[in-house]
C-alpha atoms as a PDB file:
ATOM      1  CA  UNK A   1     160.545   5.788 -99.005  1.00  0.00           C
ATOM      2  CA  UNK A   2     156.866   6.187 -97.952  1.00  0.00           C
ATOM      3  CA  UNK A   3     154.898   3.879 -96.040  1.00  0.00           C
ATOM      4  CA  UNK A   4     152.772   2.170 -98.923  1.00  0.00           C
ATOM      5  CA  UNK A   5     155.780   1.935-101.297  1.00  0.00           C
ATOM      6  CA  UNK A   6     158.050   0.094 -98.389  1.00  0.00           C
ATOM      7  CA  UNK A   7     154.673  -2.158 -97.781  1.00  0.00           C
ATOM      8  CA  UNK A   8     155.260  -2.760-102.045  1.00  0.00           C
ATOM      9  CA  UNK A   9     158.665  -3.780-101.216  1.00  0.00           C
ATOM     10  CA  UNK A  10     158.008  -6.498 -98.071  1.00  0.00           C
ATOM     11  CA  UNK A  11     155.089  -7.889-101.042  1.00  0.00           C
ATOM     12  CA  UNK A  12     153.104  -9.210 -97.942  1.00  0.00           C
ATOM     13  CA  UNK A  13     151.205  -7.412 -95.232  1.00  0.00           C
ATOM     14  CA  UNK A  14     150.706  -9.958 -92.019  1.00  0.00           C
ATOM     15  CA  UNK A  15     146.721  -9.173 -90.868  1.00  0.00           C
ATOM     16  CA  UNK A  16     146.855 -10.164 -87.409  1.00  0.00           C
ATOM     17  CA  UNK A  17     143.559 -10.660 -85.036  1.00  0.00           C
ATOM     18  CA  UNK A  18     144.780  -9.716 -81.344  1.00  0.00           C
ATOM     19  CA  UNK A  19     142.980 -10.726 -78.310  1.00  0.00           C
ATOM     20  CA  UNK A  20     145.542 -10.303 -75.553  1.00  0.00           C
ATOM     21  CA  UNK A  21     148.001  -6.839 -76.199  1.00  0.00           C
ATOM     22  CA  UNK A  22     150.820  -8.540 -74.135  1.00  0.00           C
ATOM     23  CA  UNK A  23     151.329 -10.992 -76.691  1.00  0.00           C
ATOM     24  CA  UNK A  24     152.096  -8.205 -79.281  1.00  0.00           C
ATOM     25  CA  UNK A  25     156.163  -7.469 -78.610  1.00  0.00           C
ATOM     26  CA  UNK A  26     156.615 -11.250 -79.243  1.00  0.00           C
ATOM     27  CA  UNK A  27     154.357 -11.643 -82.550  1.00  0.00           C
ATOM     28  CA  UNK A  28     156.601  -8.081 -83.713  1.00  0.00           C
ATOM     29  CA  UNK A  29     159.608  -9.925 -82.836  1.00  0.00           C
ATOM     30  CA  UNK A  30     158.861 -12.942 -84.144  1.00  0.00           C
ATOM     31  CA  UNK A  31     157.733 -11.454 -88.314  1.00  0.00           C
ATOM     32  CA  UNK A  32     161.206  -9.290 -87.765  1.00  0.00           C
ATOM     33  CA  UNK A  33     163.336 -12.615 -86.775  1.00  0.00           C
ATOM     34  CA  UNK A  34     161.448 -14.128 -89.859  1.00  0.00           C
ATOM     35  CA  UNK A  35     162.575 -11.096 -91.909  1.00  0.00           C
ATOM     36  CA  UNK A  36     158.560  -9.207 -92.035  1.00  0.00           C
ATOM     37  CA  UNK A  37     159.010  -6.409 -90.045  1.00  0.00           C
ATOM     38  CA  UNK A  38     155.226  -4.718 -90.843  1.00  0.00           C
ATOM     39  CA  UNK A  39     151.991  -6.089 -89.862  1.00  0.00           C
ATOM     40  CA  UNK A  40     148.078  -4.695 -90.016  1.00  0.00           C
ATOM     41  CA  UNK A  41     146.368  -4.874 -86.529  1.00  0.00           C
ATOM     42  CA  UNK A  42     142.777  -5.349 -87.448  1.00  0.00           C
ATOM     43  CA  UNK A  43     139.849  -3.010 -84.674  1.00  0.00           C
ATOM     44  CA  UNK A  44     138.294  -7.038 -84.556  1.00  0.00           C
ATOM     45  CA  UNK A  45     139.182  -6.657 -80.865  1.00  0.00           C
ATOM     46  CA  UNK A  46     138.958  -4.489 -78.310  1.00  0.00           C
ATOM     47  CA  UNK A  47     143.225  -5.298 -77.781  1.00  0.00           C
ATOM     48  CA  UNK A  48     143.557  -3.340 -81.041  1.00  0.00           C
ATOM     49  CA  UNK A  49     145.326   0.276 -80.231  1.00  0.00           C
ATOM     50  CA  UNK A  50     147.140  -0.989 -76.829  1.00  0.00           C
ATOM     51  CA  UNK A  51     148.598  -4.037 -79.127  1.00  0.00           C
ATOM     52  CA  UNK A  52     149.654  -1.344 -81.723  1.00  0.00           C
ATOM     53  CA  UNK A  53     150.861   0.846 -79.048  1.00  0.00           C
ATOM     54  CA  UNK A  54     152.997  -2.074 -77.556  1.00  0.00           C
ATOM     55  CA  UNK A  55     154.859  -2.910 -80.919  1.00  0.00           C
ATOM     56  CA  UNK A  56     155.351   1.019 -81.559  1.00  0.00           C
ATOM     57  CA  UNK A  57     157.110   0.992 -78.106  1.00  0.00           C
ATOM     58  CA  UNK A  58     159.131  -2.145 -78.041  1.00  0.00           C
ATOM     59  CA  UNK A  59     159.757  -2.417 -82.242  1.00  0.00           C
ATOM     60  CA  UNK A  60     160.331   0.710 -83.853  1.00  0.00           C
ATOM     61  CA  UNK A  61     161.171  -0.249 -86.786  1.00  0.00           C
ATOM     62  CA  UNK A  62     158.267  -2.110 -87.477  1.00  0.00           C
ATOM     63  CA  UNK A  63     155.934  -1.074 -90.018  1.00  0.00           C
ATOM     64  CA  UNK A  64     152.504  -0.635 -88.181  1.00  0.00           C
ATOM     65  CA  UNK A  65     148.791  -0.497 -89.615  1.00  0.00           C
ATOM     66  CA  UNK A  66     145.475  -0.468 -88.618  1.00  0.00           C
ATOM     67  CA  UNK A  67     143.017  -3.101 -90.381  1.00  0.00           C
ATOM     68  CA  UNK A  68     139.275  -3.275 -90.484  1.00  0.00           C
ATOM     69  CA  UNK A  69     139.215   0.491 -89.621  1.00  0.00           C
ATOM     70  CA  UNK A  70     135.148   0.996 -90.011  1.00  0.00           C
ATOM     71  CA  UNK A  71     135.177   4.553 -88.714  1.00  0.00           C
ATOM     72  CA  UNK A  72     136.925   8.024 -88.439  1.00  0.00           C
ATOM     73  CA  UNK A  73     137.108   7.787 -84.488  1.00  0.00           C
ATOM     74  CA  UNK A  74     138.855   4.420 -85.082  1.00  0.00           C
ATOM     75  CA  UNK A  75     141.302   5.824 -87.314  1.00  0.00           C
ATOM     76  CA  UNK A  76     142.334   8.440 -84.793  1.00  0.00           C
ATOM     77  CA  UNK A  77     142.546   5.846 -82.562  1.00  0.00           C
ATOM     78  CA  UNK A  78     144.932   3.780 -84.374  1.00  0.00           C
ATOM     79  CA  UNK A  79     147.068   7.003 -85.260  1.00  0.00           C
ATOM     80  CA  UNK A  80     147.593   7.843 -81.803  1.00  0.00           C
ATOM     81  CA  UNK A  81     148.822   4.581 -81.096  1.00  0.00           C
ATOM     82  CA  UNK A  82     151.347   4.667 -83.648  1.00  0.00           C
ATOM     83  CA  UNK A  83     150.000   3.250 -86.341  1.00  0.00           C
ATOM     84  CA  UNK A  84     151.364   4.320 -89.924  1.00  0.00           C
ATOM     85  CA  UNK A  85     149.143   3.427 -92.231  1.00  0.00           C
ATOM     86  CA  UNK A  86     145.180   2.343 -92.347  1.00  0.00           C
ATOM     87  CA  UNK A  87     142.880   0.148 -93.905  1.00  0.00           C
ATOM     88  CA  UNK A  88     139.389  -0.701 -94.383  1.00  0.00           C
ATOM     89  CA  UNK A  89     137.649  -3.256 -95.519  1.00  0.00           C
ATOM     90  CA  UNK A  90     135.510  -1.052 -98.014  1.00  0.00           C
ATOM     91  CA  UNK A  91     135.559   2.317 -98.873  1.00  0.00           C
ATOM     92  CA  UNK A  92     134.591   4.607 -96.441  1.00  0.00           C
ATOM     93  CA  UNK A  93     134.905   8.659 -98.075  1.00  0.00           C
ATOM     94  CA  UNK A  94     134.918   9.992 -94.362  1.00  0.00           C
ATOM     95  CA  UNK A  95     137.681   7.961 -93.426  1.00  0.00           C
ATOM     96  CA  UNK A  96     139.990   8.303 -96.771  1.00  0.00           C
ATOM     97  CA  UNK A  97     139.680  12.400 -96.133  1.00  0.00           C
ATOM     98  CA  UNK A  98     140.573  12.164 -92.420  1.00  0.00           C
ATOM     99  CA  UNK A  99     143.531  10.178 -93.329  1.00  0.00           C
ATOM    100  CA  UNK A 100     144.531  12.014 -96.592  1.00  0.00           C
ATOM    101  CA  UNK A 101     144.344  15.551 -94.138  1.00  0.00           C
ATOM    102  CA  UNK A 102     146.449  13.822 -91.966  1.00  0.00           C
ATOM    103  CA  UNK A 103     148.794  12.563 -94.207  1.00  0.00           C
ATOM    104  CA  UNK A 104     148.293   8.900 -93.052  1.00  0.00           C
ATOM    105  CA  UNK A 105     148.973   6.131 -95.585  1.00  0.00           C
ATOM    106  CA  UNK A 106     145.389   4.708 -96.331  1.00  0.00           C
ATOM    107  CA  UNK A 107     144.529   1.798 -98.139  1.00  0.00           C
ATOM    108  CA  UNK A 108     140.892   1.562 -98.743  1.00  0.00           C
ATOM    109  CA  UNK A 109     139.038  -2.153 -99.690  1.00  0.00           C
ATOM    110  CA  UNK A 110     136.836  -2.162-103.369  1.00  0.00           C
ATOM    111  CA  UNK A 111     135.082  -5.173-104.751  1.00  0.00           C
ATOM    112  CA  UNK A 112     134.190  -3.028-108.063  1.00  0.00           C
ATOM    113  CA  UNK A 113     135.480  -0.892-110.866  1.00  0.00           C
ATOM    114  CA  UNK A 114     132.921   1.881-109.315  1.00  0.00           C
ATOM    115  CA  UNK A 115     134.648   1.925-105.672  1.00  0.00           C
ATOM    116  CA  UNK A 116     138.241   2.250-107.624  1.00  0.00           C
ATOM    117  CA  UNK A 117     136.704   4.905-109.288  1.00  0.00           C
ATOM    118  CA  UNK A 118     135.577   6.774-106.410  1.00  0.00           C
ATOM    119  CA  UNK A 119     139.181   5.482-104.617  1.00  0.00           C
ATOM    120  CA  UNK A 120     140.707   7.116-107.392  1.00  0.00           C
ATOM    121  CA  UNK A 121     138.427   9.960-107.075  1.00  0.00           C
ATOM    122  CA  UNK A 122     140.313  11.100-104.266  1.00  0.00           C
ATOM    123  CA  UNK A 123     144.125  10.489-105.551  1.00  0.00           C
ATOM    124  CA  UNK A 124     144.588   7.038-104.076  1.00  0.00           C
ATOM    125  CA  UNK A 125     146.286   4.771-106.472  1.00  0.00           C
ATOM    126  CA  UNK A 126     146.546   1.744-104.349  1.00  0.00           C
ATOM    127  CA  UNK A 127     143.965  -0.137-103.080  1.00  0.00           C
ATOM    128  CA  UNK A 128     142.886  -3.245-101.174  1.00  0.00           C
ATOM    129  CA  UNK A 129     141.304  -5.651-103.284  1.00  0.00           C
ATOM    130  CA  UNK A 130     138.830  -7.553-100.810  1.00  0.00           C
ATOM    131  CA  UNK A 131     137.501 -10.195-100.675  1.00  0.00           C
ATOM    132  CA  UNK A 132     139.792 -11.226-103.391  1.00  0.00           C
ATOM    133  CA  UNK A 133     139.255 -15.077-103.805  1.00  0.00           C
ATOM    134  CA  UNK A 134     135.593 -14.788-103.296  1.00  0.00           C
ATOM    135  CA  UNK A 135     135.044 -12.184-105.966  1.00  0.00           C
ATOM    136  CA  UNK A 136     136.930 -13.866-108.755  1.00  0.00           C
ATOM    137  CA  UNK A 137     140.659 -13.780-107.639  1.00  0.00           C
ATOM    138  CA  UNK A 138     143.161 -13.326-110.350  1.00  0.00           C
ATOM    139  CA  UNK A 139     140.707 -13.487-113.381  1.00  0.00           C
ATOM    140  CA  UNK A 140     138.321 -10.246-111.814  1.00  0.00           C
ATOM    141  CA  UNK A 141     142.050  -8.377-110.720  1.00  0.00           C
ATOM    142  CA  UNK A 142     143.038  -9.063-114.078  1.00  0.00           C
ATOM    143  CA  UNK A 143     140.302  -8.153-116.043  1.00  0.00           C
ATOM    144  CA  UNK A 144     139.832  -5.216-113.784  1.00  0.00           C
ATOM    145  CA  UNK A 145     143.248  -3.521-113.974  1.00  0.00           C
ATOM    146  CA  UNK A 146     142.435  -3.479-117.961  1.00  0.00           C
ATOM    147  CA  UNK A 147     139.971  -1.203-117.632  1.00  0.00           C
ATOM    148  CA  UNK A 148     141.867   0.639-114.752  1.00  0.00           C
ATOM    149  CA  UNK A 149     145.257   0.873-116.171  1.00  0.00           C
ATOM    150  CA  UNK A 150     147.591   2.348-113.429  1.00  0.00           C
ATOM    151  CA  UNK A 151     146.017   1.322-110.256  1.00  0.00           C
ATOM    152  CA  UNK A 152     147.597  -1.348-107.795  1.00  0.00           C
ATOM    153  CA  UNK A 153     145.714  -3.630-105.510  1.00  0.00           C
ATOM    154  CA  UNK A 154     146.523  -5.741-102.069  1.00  0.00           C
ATOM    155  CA  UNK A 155     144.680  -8.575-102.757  1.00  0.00           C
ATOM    156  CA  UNK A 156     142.971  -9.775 -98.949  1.00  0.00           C
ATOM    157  CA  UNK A 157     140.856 -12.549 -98.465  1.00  0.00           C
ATOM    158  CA  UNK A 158     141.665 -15.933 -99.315  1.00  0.00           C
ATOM    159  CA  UNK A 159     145.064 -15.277 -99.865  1.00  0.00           C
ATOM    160  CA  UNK A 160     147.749 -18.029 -98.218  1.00  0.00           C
ATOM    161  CA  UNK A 161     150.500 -19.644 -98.647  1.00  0.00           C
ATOM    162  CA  UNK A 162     149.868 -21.793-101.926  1.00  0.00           C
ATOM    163  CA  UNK A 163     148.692 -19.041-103.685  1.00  0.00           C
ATOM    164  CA  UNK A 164     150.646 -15.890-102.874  1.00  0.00           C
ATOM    165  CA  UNK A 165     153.427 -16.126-105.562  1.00  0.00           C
ATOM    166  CA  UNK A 166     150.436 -16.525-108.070  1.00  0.00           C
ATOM    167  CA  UNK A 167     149.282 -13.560-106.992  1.00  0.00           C
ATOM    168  CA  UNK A 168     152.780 -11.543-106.618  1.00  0.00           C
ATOM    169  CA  UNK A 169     153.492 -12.667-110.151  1.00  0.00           C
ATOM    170  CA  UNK A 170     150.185 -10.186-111.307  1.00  0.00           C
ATOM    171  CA  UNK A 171     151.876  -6.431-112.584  1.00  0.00           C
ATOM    172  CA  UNK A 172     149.031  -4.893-111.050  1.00  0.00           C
ATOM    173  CA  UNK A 173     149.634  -6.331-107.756  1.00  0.00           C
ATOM    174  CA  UNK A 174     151.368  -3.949-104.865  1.00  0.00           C
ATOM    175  CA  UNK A 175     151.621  -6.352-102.186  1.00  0.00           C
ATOM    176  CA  UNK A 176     149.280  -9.496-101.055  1.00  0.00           C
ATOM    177  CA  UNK A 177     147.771  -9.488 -97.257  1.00  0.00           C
ATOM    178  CA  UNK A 178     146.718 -12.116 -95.049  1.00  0.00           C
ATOM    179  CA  UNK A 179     146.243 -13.714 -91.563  1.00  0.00           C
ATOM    180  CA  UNK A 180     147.897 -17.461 -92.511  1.00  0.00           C
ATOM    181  CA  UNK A 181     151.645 -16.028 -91.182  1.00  0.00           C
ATOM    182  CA  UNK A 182     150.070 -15.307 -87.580  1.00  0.00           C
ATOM    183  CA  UNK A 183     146.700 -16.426 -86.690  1.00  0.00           C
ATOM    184  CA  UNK A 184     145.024 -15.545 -83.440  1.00  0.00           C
ATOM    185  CA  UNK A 185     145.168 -19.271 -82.465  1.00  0.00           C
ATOM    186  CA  UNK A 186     148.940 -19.754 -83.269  1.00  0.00           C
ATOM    187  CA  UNK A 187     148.995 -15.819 -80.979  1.00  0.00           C
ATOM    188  CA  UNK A 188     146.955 -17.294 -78.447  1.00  0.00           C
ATOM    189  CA  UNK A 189     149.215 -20.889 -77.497  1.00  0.00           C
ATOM    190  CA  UNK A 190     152.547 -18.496 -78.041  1.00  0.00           C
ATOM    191  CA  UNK A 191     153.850 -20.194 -81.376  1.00  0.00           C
ATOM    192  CA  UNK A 192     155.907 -17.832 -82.039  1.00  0.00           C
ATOM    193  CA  UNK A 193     158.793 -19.951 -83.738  1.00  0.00           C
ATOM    194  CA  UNK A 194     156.149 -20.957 -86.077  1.00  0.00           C
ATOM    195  CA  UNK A 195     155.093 -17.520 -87.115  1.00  0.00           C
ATOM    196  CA  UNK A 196     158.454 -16.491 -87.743  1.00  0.00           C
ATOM    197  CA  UNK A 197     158.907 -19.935 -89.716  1.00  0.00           C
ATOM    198  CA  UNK A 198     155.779 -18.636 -91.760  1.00  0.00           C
ATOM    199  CA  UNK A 199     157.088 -15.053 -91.759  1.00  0.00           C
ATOM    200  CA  UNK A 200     160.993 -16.237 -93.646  1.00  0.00           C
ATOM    201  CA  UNK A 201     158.763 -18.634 -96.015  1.00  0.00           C
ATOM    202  CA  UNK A 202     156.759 -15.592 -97.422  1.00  0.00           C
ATOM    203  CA  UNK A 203     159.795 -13.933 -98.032  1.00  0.00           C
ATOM    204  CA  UNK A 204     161.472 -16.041 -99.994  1.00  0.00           C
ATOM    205  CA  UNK A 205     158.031 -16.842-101.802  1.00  0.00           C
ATOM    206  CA  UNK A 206     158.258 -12.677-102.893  1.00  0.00           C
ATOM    207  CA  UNK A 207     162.038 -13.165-103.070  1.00  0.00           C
ATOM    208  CA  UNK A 208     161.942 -15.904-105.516  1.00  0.00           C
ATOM    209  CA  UNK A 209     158.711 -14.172-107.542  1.00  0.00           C
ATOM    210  CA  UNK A 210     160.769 -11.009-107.762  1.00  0.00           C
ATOM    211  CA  UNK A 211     163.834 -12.981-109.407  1.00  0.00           C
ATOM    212  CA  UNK A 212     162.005 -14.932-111.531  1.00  0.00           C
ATOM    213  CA  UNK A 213     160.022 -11.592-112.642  1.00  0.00           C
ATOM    214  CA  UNK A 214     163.769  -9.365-113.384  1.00  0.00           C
ATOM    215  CA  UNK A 215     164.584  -9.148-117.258  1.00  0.00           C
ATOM    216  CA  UNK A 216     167.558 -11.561-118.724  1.00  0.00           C
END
C-alpha cells in the first residue's frame, strides 16, 4: 500500500504546528496510543525537519509528511528528514516535479477547477482542497467533483471535529486534514492525553462513517 492510499485509509491527516522538536516523540506517541499513527508537520516553524526527524527516529511506523511546503529546497528538506509524503498549500509546478522525480507522495492545495486541472496535468489524482470551509465547503467540493469526475480531495481548513464525518461521508473525499487533534497550544503545555483522546475520537468518527457508508 502506498503512502497516499494508507493516508485514504486513516480518513484524517493530523496538521501539527511545532515550535519545540523535543516535544515531537510524545505528540507521535500520543496519535499512535489514540490509534492515528500519521501526521503532516507544517515548515510554519523553524522546528519543522528536526521534529520530523525525531518522530522518524523514535516512531517508525508513523506515517510522516511535510505541510505548508512553499518551496523545492523545503521539500528536500523534509525528505531528508524522513518525511514520506508532501504538501502545499497551493500548487506549486516546481515542487510537484521535484517530488514526482523523486517518487515522493505529493499532495498539492487548489481552490479552483483550473489548479485541478493543471494538478491533473501532471498525473496527480488527489489533491488538497484548501481552504475548504472558506471557499464553499461541501457545496463547491461537490459541485466541483461533477465537473472533475475521478479526482479526490483532502479537504483543509476549517475542518474539526463537528464536521469531519460530514465531510468523510462525500465519495469524492480521500481523507479530511486538520490541526483540532493537536494544536500547538495543547503541544506546548504537554497535553498529550488529550491529543490522543482527540486522536481515538476521529477514528471512530471515520470508523462509524465507513460502516454507515458499506452496502446492506
Amino acid at each position: 500500500m502506498d503512502t497516499i492510499e494508507r493516508l485514504g485509509q486513516l480518513g484524517v491527516i493530523p496538521v501539527v504546528k511545532i515550535e519545540d522538536a523535543r516535544r515531537a516523540p510524545r505528540l507521535a506517541q500520543a496519535l499512535i496510543t489514540g490509534g492515528l499513527p500519521c501526521v503532516e508537520i507544517t515548515f510554519r516553524t523553524s522546528a519543522a525537519a528536526e521534529a520530523i526527524r525525531s518522530i522518524c527516529d523514535s516512531e517508525p511506523e508513523m506515517i510522516v509528511g511535510a505541510g505548508t511546503v512553499l518551496t523545492v529546497n523545503q521539500a528536500n528538506e523534509a525528505v531528508e528528514a524522513g518525511a514520506r509524503f508532501i504538501v502545499s498549500p497551493g500548487f506549486d509546478a516546481k515542487v510537484v516535479d521535484w517530488c514526482l522525480r523523486r517518487k515522493v507522495a505529493v499532495i498539492p492545495g487548489i481552490a479552483t477547477a483550473t489548479e485541478a486541472l493543471m494538478a491533473l496535468g501532471k498525473g496527480l489524482r488527489v489533491l488538497k482542497f484548501f481552504p475548504c470551509e472558506m471557499l464553499g465547503g461541501i457545496p463547491m467540493l461537490k459541485a466541483i467533483s461533477a465537473a472533475l469526475v475521478g479526482v479526490k480531495y483532502v479537504p483543509t481548513g476549517g475542518i474539526s471535529a463537528s464536521n469531519m464525518a460530514a465531510y468523510l461521508q462525500l465519495p469524492m473525499v480521500h481523507a479530511v486534514a486538520g490541526s483540532w487533534l493537536a494544536t500547538s497550544k495543547m503541544i506546548e503545555v504537554e497535553a498529550f492525553d488529550d491529543i490522543a483522546r482527540f486522536a481515538s475520537e476521529a477514528v471512530g468518527v471515520v470508523q462509524d462513517v465507513r460502516i454507515e457508508g458499506e452496502p446492506a
